[in-house]
Protein backbone atom coordinates (compact mmCIF):
# COMPACT_ATOMS: atom_id res chain seq x y z
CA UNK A 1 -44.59 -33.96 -6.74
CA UNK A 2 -43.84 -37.75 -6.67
CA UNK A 3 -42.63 -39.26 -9.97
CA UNK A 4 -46.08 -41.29 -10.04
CA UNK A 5 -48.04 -38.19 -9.63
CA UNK A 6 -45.97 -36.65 -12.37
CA UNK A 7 -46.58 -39.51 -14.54
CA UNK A 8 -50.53 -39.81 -13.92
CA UNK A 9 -50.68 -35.72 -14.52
CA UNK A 10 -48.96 -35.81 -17.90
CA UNK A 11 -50.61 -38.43 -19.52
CA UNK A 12 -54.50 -36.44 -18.02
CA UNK A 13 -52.33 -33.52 -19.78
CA UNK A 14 -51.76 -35.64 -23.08
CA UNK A 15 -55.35 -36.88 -22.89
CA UNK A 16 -56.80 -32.93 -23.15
CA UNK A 17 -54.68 -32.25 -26.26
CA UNK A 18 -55.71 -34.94 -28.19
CA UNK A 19 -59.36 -34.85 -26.87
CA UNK A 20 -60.85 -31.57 -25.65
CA UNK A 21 -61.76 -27.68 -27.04
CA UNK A 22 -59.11 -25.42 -28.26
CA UNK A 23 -59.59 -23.43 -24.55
CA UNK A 24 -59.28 -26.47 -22.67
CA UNK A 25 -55.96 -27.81 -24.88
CA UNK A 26 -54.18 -24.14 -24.47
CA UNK A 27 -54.72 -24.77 -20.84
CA UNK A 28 -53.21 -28.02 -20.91
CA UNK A 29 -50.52 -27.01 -22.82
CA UNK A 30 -49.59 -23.92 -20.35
CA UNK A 31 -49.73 -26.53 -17.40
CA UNK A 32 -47.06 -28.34 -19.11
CA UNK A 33 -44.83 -25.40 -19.46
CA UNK A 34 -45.41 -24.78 -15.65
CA UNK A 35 -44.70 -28.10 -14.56
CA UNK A 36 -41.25 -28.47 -16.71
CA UNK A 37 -40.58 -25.01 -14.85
CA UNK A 38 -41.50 -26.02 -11.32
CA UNK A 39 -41.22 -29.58 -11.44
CA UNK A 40 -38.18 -30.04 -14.01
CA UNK A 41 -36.53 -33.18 -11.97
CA UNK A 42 -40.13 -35.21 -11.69
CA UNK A 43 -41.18 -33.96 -15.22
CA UNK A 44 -37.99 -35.12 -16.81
CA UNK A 45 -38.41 -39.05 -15.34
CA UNK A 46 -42.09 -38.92 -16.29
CA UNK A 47 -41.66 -37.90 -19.73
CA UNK A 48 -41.90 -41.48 -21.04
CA UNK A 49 -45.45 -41.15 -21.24
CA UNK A 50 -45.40 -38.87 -24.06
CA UNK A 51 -43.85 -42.04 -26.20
CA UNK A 52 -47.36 -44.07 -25.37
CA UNK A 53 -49.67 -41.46 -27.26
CA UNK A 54 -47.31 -41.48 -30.10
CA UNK A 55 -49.14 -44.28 -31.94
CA UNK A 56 -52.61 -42.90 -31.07
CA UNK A 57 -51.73 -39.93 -33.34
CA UNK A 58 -53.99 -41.28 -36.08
CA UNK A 59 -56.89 -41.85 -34.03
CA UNK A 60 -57.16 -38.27 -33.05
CA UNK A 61 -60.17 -36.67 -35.08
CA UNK A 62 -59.88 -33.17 -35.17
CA UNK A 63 -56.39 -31.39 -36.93
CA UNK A 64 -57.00 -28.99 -34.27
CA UNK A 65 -56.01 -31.53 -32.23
CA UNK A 66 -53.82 -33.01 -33.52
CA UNK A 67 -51.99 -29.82 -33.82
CA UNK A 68 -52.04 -29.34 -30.56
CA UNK A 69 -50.42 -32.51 -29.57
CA UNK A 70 -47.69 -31.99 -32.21
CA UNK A 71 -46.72 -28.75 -30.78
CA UNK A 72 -47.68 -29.53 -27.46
CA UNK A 73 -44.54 -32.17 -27.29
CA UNK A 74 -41.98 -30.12 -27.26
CA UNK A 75 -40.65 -30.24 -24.02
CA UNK A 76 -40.73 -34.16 -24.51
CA UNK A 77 -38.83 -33.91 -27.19
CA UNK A 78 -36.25 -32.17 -25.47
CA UNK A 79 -36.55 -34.48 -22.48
CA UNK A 80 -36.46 -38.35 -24.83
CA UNK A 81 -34.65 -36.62 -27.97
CA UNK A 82 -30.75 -38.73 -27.04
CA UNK A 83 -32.47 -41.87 -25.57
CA UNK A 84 -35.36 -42.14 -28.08
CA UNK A 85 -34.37 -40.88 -31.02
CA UNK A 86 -35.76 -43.10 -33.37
CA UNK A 87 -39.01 -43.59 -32.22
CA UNK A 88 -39.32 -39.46 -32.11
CA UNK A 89 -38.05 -39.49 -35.78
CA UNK A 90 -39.81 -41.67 -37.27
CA UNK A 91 -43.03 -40.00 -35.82
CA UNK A 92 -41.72 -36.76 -36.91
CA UNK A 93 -41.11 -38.57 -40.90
CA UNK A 94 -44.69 -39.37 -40.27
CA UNK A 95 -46.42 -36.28 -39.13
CA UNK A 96 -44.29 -34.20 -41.41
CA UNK A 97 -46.36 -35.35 -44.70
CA UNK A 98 -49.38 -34.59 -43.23
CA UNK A 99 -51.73 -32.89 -45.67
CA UNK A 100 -52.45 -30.11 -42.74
CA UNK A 101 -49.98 -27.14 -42.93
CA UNK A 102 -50.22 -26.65 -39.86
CA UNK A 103 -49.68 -29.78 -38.30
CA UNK A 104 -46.78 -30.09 -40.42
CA UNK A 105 -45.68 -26.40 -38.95
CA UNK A 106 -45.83 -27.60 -35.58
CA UNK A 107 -43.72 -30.84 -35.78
CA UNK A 108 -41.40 -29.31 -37.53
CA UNK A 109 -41.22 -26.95 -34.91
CA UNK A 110 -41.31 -29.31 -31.99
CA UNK A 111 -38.72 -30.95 -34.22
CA UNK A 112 -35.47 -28.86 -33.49
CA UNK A 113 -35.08 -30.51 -30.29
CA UNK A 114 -34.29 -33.43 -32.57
CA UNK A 115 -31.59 -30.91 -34.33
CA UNK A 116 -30.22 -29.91 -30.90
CA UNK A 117 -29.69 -33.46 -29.72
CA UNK A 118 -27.94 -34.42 -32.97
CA UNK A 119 -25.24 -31.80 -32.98
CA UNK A 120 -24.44 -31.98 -29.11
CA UNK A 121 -23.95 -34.98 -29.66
CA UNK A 122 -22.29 -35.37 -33.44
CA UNK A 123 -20.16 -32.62 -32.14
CA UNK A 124 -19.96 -32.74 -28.81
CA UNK A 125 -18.41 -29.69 -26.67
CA UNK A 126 -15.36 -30.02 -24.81
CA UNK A 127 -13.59 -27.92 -22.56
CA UNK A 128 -10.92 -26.63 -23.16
CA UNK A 129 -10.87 -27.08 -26.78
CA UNK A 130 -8.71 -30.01 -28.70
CA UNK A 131 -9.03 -32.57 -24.82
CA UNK A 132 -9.55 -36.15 -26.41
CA UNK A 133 -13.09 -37.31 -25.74
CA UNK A 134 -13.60 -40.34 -23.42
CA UNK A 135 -14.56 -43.46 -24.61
CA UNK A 136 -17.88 -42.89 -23.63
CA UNK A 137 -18.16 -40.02 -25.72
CA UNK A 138 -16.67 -41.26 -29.16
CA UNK A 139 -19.38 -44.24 -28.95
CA UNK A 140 -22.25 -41.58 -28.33
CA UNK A 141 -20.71 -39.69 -31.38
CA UNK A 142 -20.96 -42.29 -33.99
CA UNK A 143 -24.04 -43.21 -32.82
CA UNK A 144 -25.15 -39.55 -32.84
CA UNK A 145 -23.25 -38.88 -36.30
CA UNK A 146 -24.80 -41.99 -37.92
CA UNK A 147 -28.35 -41.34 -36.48
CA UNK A 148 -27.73 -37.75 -38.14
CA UNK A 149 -26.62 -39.68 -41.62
CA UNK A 150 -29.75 -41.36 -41.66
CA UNK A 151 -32.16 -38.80 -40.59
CA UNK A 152 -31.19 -36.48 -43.49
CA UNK A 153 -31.10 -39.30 -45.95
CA UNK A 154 -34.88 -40.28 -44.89
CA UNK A 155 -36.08 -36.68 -45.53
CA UNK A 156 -33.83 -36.50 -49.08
CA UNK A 157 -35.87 -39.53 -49.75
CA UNK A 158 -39.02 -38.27 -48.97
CA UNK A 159 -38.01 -34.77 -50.57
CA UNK A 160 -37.46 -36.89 -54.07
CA UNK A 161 -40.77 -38.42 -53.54
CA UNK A 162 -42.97 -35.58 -53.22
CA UNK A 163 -40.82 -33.01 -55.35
CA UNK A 164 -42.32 -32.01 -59.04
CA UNK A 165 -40.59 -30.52 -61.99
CA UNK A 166 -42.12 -27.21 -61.56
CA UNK A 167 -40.67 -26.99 -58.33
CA UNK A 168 -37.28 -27.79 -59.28
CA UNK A 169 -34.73 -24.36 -58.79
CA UNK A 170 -36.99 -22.60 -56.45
CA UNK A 171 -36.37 -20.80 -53.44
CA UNK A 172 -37.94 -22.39 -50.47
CA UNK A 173 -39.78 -19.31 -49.27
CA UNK A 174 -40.95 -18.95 -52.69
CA UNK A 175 -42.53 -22.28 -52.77
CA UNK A 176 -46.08 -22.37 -52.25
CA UNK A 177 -47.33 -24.58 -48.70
CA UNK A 178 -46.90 -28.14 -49.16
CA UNK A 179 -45.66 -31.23 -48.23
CA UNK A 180 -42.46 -30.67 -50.06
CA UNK A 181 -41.57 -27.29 -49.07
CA UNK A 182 -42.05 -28.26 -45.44
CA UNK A 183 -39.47 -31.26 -45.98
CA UNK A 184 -37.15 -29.01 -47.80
CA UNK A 185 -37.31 -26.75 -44.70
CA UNK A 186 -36.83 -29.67 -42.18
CA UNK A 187 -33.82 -30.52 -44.52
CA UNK A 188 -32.84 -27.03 -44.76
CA UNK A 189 -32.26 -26.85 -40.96
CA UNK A 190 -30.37 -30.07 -40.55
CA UNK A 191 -27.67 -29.25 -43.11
CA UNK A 192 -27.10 -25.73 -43.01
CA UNK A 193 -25.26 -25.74 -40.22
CA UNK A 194 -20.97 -26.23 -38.96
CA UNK A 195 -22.12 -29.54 -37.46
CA UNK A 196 -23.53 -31.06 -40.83
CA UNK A 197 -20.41 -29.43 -42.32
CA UNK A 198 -18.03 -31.33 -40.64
CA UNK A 199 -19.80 -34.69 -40.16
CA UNK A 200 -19.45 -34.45 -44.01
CA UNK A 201 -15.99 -34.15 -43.52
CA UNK A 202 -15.72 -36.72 -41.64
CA UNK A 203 -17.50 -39.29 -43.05
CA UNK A 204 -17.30 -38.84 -46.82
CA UNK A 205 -14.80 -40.15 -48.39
CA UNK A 206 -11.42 -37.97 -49.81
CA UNK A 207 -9.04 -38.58 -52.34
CA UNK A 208 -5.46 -38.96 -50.76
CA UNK A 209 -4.36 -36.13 -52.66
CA UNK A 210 -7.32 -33.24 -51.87
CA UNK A 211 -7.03 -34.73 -47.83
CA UNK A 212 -3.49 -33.37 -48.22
CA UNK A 213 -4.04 -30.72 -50.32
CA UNK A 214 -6.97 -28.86 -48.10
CA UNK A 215 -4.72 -29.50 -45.05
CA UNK A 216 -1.99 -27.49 -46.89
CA UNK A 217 -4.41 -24.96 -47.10
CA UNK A 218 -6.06 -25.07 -43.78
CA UNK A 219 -2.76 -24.37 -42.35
CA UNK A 220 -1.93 -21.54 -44.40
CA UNK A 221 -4.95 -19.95 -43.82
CA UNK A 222 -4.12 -20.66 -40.21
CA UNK A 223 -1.16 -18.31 -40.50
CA UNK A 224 -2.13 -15.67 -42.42
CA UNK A 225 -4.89 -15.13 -40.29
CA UNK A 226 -3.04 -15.09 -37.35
CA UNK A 227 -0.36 -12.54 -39.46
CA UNK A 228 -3.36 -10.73 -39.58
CA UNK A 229 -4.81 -10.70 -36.33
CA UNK A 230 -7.78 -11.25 -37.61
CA UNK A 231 -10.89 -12.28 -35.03
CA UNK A 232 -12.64 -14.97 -37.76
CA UNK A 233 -11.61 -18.38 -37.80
CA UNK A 234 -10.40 -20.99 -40.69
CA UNK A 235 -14.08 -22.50 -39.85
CA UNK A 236 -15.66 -19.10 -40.68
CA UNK A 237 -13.85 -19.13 -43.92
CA UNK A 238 -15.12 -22.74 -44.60
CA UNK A 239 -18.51 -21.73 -43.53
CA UNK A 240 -18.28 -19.12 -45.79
CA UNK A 241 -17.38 -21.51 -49.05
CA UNK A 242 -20.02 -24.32 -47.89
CA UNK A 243 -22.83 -21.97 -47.84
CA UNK A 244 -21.56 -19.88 -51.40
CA UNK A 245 -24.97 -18.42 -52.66
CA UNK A 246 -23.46 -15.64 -54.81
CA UNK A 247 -19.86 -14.42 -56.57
CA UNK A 248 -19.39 -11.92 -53.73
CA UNK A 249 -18.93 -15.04 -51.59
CA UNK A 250 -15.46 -15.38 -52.22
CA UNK A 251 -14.68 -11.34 -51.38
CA UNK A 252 -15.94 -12.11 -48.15
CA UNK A 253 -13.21 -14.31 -47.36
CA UNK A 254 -10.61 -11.93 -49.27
CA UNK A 255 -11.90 -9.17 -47.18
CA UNK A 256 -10.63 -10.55 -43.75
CA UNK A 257 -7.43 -10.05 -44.95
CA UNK A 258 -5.43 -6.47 -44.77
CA UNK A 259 -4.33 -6.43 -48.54
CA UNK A 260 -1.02 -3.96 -48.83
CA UNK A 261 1.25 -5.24 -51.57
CA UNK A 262 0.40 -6.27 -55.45
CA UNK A 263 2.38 -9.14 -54.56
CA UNK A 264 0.59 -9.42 -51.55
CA UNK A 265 -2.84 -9.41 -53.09
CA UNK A 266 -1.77 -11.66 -55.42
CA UNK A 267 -1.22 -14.11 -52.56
CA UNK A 268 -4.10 -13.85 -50.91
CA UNK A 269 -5.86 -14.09 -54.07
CA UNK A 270 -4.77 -17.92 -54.41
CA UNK A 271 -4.65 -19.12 -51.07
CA UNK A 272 -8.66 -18.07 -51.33
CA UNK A 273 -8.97 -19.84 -54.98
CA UNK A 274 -7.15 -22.99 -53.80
CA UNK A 275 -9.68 -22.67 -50.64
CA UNK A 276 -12.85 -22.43 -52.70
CA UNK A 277 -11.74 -25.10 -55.15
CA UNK A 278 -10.75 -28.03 -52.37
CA UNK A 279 -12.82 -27.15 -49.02
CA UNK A 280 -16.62 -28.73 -49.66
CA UNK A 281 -19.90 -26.84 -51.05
CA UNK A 282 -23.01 -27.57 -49.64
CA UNK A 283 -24.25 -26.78 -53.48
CA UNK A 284 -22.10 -30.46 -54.14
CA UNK A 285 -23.96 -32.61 -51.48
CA UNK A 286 -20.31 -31.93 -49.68
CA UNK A 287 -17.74 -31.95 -51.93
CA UNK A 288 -15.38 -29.73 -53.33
CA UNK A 289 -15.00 -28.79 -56.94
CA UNK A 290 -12.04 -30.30 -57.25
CA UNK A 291 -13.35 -33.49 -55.91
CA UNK A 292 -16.40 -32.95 -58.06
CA UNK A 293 -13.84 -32.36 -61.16
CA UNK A 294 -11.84 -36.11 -60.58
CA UNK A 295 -15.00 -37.56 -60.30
CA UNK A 296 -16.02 -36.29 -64.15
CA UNK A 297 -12.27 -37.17 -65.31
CA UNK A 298 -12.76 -40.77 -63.80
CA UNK A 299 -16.16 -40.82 -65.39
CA UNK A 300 -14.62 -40.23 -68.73
């Protein structure tokens, strides 16, 4: 199939799910499956249609419909999500307050491709592991990193806009279907994750003295992991602190590590403390509670 054929076949495609019965939109939607799967190469440089039926999202009158387009752009998503980031976005900040759950369900669904594209690109993989990224990559990864910034800051935003006082220190499966809960779910997914972790890291700013101070650490972790031989990594351990739910948290990281000796133990026992007190909490927006504790003292 040529690349005009392609083109004029996806956009009849995008006219049925905006337009036509549920029977005849499942069809449509199936076609574009197979042609992604048979055509990838033609599919993938007529894609750009999908961004012309973006702004006719509003005009669509049935939520069935519109449903069906929102879930039905998936594999344009993962076809525009690096070039046209911000137009998909912004259409997904839209879409996501809808008042139908289920519209909201399927954006946010058709909205990891926007996830995917972020971390490949905020941290992008390299082979073998430490090789210095070409220039070309270390200008895609600020713009990915600060297209990342920005997309979680528009749905905190959003999340402070819609969020109510009775809401406050739930759960998110035990909030009831809304607008809210489906931002704090789109949220959810975009920061609870290594990538989000160490963009943080990377772009907050740190005191002289914890930068120093949690590369101490990192490096004696290092060691006594490898003394060890222990299979997890110093990023499982800071995985570990950045997503702390619970006391038990902090045995986790005690129990990588064969404890013999009192004196041993007692070791072990700071290196872990020292860990939990400078290496960042998502609970802190990113911080550690040592950083959290100079900010109070420069407060006062």
């Amino acid at each position: 199939m040529s690349i005009q054929e392609m083109e004029k076949e996806l956009r009849r495609l995008m006219f049925v799910l905006i337009n036509d019965t549920r029977e005849e939109f499942m069809r449509a939607k199936k076609k574009i499956e197979s042609l992604w799967n048979r055509e990838t190469k033609a599919f993938k440089a007529g894609a750009h249609v999908a961004l012309e039926f973006l702004p006719l999202f509003d005009q669509i009158k049935n939520d069935a419909n519109k449903e069906a387009f929102a879930s039905g752009l998936g594999l344009f998503f993962l076809v525009l999500s690096d070039e046209h980031f911000d137009t998909l976005k912004n259409f997904v900040i839209k879409v996501i307050q809808h008042k139908n759950g289920h519209i909201r369900e399927a954006i946010r669904h058709t909205a990891e491709w926007l996830f995917i594209s972020l971390t490949s690109r905020a941290e992008p993989f390299v082979f073998p592991e430490g090789k210095e990224l070409t220039d070309a990559q270390k200008a895609e990864q600020a713009n990915g990193r600060a297209q990342y910034v920005g997309y979680v800051q528009d749905i905190e935003a959003l999340i402070d806009t819609y969020g109510t006082d009775d809401e406050k220190g739930e759960y998110i499966h035990e909030m009831k279907p809304s607008v809210h809960k489906s931002l704090q779910q789109l949220w959810g997914r975009l920061t609870d994750n290594r990538a989000y972790q160490k963009l943080l890291e990377a772009t907050l700013p740190i005191p002289y003295e914890i930068f120093i101070k949690r590369k101490e650490i990192e490096h004696e972790l290092l060691e006594l992991l490898k003394e060890h031989r222990s299979d997890s990594s110093v990023d499982d351990i800071k995985d570990i602190i950045y997503h702390e739910e619970e006391s038990g948290d902090m045995m986790k990281i005690i129990s990588l590590f064969d404890r013999g000796s009192a004196g041993e133990l007692s070791d072990v026992l700071e290196l872990v403390s020292d860990a939990w007190n400078y290496f960042p909490h998502k609970t802190l927006n990113g911080i550690s509670p040592q950083e959290k504790l100079l900010e109070y003292e420069h407060a006062h």
